[in-house]
PDB file of N, CA and C in Angstrom:
ATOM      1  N   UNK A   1     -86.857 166.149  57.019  1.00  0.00           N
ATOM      2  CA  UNK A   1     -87.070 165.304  55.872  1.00  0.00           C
ATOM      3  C   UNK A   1     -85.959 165.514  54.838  1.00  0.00           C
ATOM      4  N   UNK A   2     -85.406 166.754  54.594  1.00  0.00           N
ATOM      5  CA  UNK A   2     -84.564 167.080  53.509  1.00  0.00           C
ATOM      6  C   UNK A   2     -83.305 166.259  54.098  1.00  0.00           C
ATOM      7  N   UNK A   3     -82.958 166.377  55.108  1.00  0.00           N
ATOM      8  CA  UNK A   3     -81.839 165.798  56.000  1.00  0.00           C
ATOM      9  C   UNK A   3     -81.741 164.045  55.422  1.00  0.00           C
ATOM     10  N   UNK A   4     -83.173 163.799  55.746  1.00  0.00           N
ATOM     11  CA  UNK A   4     -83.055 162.197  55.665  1.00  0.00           C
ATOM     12  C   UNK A   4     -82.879 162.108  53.922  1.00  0.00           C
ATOM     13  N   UNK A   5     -83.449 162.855  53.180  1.00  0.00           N
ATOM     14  CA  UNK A   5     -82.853 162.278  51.470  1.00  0.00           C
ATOM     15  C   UNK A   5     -81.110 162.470  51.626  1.00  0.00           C
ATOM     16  N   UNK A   6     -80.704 163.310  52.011  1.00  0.00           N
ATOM     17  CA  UNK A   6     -79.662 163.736  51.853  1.00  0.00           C
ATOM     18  C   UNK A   6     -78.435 162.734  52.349  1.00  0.00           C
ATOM     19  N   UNK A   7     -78.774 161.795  53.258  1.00  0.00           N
ATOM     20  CA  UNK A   7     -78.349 160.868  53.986  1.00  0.00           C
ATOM     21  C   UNK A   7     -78.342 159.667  52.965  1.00  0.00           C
ATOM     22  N   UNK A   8     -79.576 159.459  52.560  1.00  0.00           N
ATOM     23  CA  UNK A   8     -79.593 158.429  51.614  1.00  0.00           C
ATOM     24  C   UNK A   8     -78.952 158.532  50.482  1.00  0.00           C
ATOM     25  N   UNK A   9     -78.951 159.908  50.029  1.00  0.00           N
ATOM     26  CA  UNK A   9     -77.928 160.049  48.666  1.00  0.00           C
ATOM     27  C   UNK A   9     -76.688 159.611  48.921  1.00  0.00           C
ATOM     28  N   UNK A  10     -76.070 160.397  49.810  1.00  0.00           N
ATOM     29  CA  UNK A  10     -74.605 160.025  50.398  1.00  0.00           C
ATOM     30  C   UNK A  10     -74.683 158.408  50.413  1.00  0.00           C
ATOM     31  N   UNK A  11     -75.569 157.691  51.059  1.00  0.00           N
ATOM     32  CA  UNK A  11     -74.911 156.190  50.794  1.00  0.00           C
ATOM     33  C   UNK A  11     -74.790 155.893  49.937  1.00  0.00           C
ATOM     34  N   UNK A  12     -75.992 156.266  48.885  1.00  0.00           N
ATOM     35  CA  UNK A  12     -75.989 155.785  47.639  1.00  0.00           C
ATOM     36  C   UNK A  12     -75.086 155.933  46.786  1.00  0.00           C
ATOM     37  N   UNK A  13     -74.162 157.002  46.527  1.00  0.00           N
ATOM     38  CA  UNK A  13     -73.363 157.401  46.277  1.00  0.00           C
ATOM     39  C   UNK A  13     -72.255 156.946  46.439  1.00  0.00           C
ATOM     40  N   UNK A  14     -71.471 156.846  47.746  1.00  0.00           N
ATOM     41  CA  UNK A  14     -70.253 155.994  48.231  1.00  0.00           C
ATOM     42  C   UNK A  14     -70.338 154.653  47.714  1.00  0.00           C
ATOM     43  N   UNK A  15     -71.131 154.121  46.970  1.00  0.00           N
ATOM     44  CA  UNK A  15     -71.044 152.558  46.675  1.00  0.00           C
ATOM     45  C   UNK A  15     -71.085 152.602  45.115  1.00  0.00           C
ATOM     46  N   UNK A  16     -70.683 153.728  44.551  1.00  0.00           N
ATOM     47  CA  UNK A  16     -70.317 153.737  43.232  1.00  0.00           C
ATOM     48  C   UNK A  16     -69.409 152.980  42.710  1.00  0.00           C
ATOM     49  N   UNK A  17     -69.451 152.222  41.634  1.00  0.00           N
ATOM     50  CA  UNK A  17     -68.226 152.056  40.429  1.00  0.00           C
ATOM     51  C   UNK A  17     -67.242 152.968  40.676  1.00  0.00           C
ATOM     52  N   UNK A  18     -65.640 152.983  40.462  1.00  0.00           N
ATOM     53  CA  UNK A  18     -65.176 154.316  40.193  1.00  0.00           C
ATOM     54  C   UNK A  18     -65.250 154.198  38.687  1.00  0.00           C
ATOM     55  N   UNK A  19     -65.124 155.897  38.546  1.00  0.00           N
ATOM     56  CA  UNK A  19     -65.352 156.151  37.243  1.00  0.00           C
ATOM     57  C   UNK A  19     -63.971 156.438  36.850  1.00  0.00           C
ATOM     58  N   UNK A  20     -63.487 156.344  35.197  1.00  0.00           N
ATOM     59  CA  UNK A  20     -62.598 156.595  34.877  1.00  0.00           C
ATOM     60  C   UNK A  20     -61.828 157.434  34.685  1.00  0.00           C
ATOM     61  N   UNK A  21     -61.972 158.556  35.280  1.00  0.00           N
ATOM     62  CA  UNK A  21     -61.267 159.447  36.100  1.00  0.00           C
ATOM     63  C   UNK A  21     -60.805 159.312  37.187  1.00  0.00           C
ATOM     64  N   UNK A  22     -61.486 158.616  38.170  1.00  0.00           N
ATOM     65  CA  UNK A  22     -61.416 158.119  39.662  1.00  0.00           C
ATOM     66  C   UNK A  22     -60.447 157.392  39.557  1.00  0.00           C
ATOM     67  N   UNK A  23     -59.639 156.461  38.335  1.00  0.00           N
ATOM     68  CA  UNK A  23     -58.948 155.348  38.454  1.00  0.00           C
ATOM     69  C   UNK A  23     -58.242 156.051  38.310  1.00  0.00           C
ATOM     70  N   UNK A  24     -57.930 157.236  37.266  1.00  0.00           N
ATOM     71  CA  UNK A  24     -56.655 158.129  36.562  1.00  0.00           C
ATOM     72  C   UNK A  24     -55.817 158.496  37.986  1.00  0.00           C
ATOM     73  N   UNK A  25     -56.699 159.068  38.553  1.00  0.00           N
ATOM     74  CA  UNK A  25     -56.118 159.645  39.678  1.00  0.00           C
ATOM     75  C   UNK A  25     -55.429 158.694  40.704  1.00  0.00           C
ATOM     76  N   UNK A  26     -55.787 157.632  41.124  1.00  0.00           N
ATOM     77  CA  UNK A  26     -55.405 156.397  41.752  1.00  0.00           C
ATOM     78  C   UNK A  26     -53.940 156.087  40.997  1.00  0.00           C
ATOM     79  N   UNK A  27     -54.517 155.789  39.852  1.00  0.00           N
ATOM     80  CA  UNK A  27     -52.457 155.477  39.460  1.00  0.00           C
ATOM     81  C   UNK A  27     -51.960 156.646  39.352  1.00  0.00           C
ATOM     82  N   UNK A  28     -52.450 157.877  39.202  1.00  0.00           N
ATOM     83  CA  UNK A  28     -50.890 159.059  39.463  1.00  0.00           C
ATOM     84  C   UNK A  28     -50.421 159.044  40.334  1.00  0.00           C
ATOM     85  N   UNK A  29     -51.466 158.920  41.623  1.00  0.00           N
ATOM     86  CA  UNK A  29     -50.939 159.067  43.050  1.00  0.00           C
ATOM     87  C   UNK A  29     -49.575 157.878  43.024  1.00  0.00           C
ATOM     88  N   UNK A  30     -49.898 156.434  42.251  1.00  0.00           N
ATOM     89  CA  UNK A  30     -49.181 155.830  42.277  1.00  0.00           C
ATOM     90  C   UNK A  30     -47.726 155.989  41.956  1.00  0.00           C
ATOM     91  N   UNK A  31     -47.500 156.172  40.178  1.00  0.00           N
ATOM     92  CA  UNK A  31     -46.934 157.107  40.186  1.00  0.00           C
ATOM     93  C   UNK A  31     -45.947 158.095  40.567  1.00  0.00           C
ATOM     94  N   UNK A  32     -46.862 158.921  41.194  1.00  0.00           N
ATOM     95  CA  UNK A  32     -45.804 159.882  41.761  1.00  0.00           C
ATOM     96  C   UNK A  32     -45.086 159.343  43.260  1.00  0.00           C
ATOM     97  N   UNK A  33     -45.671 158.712  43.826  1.00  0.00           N
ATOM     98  CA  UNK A  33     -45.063 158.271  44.783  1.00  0.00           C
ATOM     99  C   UNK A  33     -43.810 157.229  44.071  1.00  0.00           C
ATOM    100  N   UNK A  34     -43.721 156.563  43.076  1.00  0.00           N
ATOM    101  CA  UNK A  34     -42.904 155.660  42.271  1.00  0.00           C
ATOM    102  C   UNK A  34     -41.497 156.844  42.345  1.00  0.00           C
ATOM    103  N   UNK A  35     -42.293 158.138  41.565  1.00  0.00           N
ATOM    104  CA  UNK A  35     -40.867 159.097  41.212  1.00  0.00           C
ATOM    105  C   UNK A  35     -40.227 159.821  42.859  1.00  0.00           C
ATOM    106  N   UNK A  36     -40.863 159.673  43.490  1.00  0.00           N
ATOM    107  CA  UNK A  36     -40.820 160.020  44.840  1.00  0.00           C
ATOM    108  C   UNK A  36     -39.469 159.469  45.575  1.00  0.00           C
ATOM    109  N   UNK A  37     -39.611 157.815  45.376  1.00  0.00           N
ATOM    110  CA  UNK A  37     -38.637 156.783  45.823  1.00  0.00           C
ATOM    111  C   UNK A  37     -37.793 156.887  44.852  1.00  0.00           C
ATOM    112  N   UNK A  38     -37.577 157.117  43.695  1.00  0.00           N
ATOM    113  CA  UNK A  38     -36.528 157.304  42.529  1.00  0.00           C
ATOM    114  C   UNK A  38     -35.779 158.070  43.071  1.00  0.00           C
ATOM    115  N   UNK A  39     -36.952 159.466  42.965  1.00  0.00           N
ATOM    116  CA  UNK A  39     -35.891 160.176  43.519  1.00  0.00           C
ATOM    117  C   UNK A  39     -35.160 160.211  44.404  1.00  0.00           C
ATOM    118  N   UNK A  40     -35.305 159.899  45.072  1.00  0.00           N
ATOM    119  CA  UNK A  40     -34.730 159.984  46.667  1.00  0.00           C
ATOM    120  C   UNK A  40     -33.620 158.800  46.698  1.00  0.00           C
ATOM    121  N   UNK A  41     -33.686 157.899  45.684  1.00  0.00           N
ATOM    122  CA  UNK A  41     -32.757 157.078  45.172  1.00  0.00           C
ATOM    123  C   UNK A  41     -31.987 157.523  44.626  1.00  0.00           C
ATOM    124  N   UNK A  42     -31.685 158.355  43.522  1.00  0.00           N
ATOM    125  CA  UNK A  42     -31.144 159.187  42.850  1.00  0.00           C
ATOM    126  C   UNK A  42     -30.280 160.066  43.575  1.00  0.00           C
ATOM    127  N   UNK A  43     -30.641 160.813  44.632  1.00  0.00           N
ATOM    128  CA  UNK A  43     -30.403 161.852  45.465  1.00  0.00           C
ATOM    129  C   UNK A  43     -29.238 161.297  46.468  1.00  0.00           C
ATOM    130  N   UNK A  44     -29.619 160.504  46.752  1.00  0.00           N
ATOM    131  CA  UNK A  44     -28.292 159.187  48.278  1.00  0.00           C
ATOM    132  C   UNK A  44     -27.654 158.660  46.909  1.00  0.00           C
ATOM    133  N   UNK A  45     -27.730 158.635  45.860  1.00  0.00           N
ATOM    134  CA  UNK A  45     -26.607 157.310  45.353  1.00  0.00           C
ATOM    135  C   UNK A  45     -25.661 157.859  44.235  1.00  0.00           C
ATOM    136  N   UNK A  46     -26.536 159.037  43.060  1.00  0.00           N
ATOM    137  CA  UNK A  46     -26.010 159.198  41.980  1.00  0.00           C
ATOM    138  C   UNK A  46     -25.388 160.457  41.743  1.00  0.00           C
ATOM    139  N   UNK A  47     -24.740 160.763  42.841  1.00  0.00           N
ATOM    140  CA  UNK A  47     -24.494 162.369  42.605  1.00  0.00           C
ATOM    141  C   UNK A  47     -22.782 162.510  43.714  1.00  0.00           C
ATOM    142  N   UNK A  48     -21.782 161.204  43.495  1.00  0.00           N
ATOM    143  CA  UNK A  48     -20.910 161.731  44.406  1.00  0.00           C
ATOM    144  C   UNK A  48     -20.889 161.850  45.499  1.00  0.00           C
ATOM    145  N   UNK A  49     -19.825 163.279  45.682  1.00  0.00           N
ATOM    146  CA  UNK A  49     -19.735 163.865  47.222  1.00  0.00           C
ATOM    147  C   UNK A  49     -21.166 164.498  47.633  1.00  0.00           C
ATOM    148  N   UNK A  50     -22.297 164.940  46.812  1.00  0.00           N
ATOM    149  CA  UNK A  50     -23.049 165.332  46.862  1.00  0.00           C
ATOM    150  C   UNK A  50     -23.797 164.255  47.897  1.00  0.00           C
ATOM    151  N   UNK A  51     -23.946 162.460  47.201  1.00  0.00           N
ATOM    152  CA  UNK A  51     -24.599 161.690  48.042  1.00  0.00           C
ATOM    153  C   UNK A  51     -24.183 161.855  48.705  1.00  0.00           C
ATOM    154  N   UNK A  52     -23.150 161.536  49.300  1.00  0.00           N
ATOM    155  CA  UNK A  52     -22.129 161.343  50.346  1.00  0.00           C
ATOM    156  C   UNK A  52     -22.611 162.122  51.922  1.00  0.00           C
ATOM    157  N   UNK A  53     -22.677 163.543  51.240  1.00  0.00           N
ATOM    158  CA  UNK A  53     -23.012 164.655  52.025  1.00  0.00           C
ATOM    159  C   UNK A  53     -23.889 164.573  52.553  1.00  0.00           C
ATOM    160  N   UNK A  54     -25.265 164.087  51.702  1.00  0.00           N
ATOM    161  CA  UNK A  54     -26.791 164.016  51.997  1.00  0.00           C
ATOM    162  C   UNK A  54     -27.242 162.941  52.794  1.00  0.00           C
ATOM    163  N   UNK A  55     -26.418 161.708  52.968  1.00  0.00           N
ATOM    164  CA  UNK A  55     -26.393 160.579  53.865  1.00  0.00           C
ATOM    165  C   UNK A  55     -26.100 160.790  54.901  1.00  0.00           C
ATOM    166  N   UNK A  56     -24.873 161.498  54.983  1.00  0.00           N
ATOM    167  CA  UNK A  56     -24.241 162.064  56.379  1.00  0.00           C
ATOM    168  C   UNK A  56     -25.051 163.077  57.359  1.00  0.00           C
ATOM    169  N   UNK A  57     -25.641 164.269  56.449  1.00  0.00           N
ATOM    170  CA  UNK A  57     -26.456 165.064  57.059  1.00  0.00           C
ATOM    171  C   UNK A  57     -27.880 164.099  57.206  1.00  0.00           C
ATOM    172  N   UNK A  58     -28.443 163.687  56.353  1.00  0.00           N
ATOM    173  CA  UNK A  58     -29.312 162.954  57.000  1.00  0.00           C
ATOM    174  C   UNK A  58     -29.423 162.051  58.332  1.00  0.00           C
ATOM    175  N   UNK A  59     -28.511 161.296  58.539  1.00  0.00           N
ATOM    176  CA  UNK A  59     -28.346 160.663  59.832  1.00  0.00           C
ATOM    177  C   UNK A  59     -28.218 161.976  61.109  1.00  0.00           C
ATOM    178  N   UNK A  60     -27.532 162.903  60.863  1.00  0.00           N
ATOM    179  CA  UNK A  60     -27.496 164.312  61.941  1.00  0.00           C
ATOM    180  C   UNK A  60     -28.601 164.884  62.077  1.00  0.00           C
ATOM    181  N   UNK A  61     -29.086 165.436  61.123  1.00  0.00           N
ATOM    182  CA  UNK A  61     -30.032 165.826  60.818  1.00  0.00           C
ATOM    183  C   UNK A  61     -31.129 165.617  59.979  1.00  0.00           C
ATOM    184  N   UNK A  62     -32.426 164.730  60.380  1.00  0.00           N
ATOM    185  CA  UNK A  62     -33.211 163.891  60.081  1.00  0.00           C
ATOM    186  C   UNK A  62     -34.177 164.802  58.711  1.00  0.00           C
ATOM    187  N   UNK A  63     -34.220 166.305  59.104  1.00  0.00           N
ATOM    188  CA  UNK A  63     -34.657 166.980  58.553  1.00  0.00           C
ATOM    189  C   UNK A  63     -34.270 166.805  57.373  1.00  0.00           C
ATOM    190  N   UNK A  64     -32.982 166.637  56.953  1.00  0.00           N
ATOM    191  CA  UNK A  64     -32.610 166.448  55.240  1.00  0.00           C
ATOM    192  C   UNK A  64     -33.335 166.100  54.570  1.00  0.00           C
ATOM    193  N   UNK A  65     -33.802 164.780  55.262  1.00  0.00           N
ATOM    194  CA  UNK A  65     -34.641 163.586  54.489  1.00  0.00           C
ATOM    195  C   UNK A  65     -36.063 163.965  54.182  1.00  0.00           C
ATOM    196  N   UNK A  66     -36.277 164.662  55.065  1.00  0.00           N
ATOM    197  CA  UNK A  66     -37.462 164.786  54.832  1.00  0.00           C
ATOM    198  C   UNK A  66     -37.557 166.505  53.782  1.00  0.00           C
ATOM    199  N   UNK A  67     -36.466 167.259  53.489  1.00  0.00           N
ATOM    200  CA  UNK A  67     -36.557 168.205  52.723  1.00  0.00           C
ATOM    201  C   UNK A  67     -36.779 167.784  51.301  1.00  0.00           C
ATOM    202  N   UNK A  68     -36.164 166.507  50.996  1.00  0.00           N
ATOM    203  CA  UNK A  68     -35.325 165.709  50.006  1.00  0.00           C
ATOM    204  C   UNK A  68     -36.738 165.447  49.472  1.00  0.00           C
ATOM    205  N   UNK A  69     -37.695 164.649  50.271  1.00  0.00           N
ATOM    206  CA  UNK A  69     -38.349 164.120  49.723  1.00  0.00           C
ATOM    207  C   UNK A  69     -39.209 164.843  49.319  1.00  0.00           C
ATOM    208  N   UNK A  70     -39.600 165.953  50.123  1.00  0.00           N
ATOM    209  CA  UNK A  70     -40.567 167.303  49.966  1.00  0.00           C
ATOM    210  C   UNK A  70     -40.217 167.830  48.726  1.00  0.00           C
ATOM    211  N   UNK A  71     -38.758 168.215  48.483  1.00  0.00           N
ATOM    212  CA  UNK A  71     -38.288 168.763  46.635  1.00  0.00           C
ATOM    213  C   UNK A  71     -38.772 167.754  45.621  1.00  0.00           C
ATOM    214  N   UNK A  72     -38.363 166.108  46.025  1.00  0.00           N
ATOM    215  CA  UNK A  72     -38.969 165.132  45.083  1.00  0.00           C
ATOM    216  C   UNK A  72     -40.546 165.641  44.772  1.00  0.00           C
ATOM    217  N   UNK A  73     -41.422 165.145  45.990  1.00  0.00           N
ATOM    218  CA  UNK A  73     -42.685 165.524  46.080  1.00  0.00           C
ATOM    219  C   UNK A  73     -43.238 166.664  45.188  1.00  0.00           C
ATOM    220  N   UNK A  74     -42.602 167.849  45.167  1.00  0.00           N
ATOM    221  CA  UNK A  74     -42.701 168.665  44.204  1.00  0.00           C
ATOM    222  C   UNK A  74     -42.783 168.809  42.963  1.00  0.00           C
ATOM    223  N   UNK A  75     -41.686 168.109  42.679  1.00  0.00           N
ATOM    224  CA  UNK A  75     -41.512 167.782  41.108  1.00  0.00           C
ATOM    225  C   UNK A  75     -42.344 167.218  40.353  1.00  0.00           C
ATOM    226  N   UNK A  76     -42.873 165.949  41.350  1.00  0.00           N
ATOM    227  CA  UNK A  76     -44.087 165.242  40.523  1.00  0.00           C
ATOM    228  C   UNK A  76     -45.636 165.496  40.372  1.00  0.00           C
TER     229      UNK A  76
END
């Protein structure tokens, strides 16, 4: 019996409004994924031999890209 309330809460529940916190979090994620692509824009374009470097190793080594974005990821 405890099982079956417990079941019903859970639906009841999942069909909430979000609350306004629930939204906060929805646009950071947004957000940060925004500074994510910046960055990583930033990183290939605005920095010289530096881009230069990071394009090149990226195509060799795929791993760059994905370090790149992991440091972005961080930041935000």
């Amino acid at each position: 019996m405890g099982t079956l309330e417990l079941q019903k809460k859970d639906i009841a529940c999942s069909t909430h409004a979000l609350s306004f916190s629930e939204m906060e979090e929805i646009i950071a994620g947004k957000e940060c994924g925004q500074y994510v692509v910046d960055c990583l824009g930033d990183a290939y374009s605005n920095h010289g031999w530096v881009s230069v470097w990071a394009i090149v190793q990226s195509a060799f080594i795929p791993e760059t890209a994905v370090a790149l974005a992991v440091a972005c990821y961080i930041d935000c």
